[in-house]
PDB file of N, CA and C in Angstrom:
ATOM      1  N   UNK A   1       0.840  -1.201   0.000  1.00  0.00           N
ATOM      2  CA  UNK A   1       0.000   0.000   0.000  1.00  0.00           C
ATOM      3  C   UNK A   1       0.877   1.253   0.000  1.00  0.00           C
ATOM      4  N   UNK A   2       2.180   1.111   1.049  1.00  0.00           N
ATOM      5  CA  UNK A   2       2.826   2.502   1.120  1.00  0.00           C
ATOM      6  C   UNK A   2       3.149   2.478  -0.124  1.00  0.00           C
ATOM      7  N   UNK A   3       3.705   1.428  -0.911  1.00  0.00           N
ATOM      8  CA  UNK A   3       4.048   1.708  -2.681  1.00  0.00           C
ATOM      9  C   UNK A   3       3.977   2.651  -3.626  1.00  0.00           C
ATOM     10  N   UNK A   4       2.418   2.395  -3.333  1.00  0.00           N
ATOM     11  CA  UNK A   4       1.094   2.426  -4.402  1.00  0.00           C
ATOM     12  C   UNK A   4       1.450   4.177  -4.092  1.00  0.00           C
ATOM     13  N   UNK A   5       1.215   4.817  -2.997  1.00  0.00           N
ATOM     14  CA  UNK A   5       1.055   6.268  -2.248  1.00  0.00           C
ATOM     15  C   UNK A   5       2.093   6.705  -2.728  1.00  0.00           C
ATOM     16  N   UNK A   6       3.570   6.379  -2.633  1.00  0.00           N
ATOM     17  CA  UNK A   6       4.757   6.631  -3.004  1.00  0.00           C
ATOM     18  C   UNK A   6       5.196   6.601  -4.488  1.00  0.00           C
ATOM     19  N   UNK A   7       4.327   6.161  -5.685  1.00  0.00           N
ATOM     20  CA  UNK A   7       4.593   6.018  -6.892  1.00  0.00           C
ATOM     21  C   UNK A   7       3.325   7.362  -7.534  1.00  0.00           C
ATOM     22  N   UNK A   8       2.104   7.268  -7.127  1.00  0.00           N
ATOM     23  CA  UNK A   8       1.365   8.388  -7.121  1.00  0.00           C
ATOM     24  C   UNK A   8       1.846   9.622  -6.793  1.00  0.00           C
ATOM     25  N   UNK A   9       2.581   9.879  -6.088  1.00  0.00           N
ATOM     26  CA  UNK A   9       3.498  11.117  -5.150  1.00  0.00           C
ATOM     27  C   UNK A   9       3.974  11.166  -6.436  1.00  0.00           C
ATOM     28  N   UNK A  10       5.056  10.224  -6.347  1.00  0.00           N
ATOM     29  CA  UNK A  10       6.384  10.815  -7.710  1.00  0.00           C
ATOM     30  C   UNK A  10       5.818  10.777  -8.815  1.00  0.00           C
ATOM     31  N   UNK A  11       4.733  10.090  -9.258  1.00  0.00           N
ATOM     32  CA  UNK A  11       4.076  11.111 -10.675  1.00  0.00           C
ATOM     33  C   UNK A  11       3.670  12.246 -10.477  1.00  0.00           C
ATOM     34  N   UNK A  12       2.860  12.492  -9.261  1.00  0.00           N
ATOM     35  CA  UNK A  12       2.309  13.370  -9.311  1.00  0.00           C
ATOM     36  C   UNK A  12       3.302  14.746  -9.494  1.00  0.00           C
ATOM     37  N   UNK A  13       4.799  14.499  -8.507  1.00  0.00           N
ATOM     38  CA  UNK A  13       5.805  15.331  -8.712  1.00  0.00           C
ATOM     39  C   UNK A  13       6.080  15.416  -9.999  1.00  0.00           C
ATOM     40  N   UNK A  14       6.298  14.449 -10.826  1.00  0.00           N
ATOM     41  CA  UNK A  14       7.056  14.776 -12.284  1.00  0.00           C
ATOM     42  C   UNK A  14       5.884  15.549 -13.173  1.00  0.00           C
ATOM     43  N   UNK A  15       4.684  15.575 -13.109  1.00  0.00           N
ATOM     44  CA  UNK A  15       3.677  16.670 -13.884  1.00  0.00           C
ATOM     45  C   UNK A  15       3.883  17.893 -13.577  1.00  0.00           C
ATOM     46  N   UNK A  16       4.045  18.143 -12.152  1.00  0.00           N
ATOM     47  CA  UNK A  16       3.956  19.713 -11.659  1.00  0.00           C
ATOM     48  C   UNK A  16       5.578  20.013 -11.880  1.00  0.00           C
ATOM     49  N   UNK A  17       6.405  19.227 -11.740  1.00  0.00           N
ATOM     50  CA  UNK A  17       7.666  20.044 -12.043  1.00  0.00           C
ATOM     51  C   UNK A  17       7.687  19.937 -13.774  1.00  0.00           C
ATOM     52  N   UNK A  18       6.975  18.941 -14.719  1.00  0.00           N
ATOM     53  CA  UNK A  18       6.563  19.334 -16.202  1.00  0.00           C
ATOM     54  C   UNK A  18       6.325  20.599 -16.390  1.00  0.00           C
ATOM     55  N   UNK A  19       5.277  21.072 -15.844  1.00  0.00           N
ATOM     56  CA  UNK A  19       3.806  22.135 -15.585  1.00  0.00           C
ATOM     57  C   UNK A  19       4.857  23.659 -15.357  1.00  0.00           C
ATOM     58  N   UNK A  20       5.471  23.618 -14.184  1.00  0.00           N
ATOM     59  CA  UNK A  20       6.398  24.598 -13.791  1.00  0.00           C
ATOM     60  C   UNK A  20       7.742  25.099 -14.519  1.00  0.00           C
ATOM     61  N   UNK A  21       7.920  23.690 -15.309  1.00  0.00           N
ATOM     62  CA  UNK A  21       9.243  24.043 -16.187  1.00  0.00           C
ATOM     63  C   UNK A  21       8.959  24.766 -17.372  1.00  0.00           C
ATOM     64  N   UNK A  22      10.104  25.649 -17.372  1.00  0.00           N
ATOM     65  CA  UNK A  22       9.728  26.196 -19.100  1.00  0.00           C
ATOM     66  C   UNK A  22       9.807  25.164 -20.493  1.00  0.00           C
ATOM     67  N   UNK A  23       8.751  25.053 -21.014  1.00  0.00           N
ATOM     68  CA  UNK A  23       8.859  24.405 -22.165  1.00  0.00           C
ATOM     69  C   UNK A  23      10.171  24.407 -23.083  1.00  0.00           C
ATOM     70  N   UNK A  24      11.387  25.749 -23.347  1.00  0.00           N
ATOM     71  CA  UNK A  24      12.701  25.587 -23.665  1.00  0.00           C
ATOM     72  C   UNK A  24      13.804  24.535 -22.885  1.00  0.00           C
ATOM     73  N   UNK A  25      13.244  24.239 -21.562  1.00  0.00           N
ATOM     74  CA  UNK A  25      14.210  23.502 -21.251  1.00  0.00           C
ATOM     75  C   UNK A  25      13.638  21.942 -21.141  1.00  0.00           C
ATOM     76  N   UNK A  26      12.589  22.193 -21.029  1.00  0.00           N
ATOM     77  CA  UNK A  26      11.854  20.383 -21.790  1.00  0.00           C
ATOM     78  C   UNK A  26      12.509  20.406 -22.964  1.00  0.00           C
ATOM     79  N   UNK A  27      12.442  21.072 -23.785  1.00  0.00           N
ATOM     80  CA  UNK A  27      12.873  20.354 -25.290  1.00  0.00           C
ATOM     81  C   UNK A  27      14.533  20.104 -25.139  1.00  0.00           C
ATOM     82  N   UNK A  28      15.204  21.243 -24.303  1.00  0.00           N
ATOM     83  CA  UNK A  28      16.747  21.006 -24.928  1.00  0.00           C
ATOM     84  C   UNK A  28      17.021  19.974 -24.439  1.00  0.00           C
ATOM     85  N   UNK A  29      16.469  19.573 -22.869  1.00  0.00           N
ATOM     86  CA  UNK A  29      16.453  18.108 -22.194  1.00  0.00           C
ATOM     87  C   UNK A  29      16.389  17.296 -23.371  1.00  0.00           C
ATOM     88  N   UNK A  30      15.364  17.114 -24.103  1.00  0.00           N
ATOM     89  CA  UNK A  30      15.159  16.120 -25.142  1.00  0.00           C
ATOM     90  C   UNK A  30      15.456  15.875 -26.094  1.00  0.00           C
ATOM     91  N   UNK A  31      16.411  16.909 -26.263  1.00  0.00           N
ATOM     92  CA  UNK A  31      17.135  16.406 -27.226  1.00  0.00           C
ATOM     93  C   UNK A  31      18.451  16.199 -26.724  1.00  0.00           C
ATOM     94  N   UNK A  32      18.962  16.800 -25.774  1.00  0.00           N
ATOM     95  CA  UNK A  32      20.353  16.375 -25.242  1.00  0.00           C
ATOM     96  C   UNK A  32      20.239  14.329 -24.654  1.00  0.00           C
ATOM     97  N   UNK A  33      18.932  14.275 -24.192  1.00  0.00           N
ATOM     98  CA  UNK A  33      18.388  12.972 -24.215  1.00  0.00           C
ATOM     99  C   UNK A  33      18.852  12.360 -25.742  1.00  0.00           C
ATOM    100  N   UNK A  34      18.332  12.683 -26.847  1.00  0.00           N
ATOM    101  CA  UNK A  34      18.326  12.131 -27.866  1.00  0.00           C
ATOM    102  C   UNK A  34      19.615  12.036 -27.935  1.00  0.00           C
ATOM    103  N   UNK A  35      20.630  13.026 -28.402  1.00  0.00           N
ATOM    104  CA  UNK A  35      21.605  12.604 -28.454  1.00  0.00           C
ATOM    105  C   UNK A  35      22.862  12.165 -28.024  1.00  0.00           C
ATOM    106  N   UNK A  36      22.294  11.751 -26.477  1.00  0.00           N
ATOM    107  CA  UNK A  36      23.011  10.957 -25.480  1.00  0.00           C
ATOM    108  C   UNK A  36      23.038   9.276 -26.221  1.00  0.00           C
ATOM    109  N   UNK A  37      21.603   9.076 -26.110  1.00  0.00           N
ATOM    110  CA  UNK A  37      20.940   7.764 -26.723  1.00  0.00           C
ATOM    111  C   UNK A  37      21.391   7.303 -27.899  1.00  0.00           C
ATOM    112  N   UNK A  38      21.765   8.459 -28.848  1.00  0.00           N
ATOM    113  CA  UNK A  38      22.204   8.066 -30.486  1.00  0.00           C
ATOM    114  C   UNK A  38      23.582   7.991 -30.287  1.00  0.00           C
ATOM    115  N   UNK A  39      24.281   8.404 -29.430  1.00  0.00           N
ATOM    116  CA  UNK A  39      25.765   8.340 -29.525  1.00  0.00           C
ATOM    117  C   UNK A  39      25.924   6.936 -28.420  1.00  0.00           C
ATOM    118  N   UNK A  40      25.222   6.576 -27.271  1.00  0.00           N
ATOM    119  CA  UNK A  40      25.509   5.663 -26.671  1.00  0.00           C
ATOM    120  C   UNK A  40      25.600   3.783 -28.013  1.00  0.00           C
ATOM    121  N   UNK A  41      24.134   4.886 -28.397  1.00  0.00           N
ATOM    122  CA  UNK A  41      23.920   3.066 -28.898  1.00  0.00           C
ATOM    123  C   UNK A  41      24.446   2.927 -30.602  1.00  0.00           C
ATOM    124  N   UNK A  42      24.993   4.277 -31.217  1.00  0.00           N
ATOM    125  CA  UNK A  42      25.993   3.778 -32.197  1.00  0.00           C
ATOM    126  C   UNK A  42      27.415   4.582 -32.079  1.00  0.00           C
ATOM    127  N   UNK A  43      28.108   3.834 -31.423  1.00  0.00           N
ATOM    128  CA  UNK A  43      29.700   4.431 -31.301  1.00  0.00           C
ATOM    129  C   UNK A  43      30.177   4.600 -32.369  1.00  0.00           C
ATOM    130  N   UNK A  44      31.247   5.513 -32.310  1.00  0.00           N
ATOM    131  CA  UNK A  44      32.115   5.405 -33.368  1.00  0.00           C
ATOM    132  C   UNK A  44      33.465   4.967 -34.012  1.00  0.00           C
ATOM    133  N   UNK A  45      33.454   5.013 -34.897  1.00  0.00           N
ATOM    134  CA  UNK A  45      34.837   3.690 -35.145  1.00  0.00           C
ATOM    135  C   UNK A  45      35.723   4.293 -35.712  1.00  0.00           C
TER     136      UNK A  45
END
């Protein structure tokens, strides 16, 4: 049960800090995401 309360919490945290963040730094996140991901999973030779 405490789980369940504790996984609801931390969504509920990750919307409002969504909600509060400026949309410029969601995206650069996502793409610095992206190209973390594209360089992890094809190295170079």
């Amino acid at each position: 049960m405490e789980q369940m309360i504790l996984s609801a919490l931390a969504i509920g945290a990750l919307c409002w800090g969504f909600r509060v963040m400026p949309w410029k730094t969601v995206k650069a996140r996502v793409r610095v995401a992206q190209g973390f991901s594209l360089r992890r999973f094809r190295p170079r030779r």
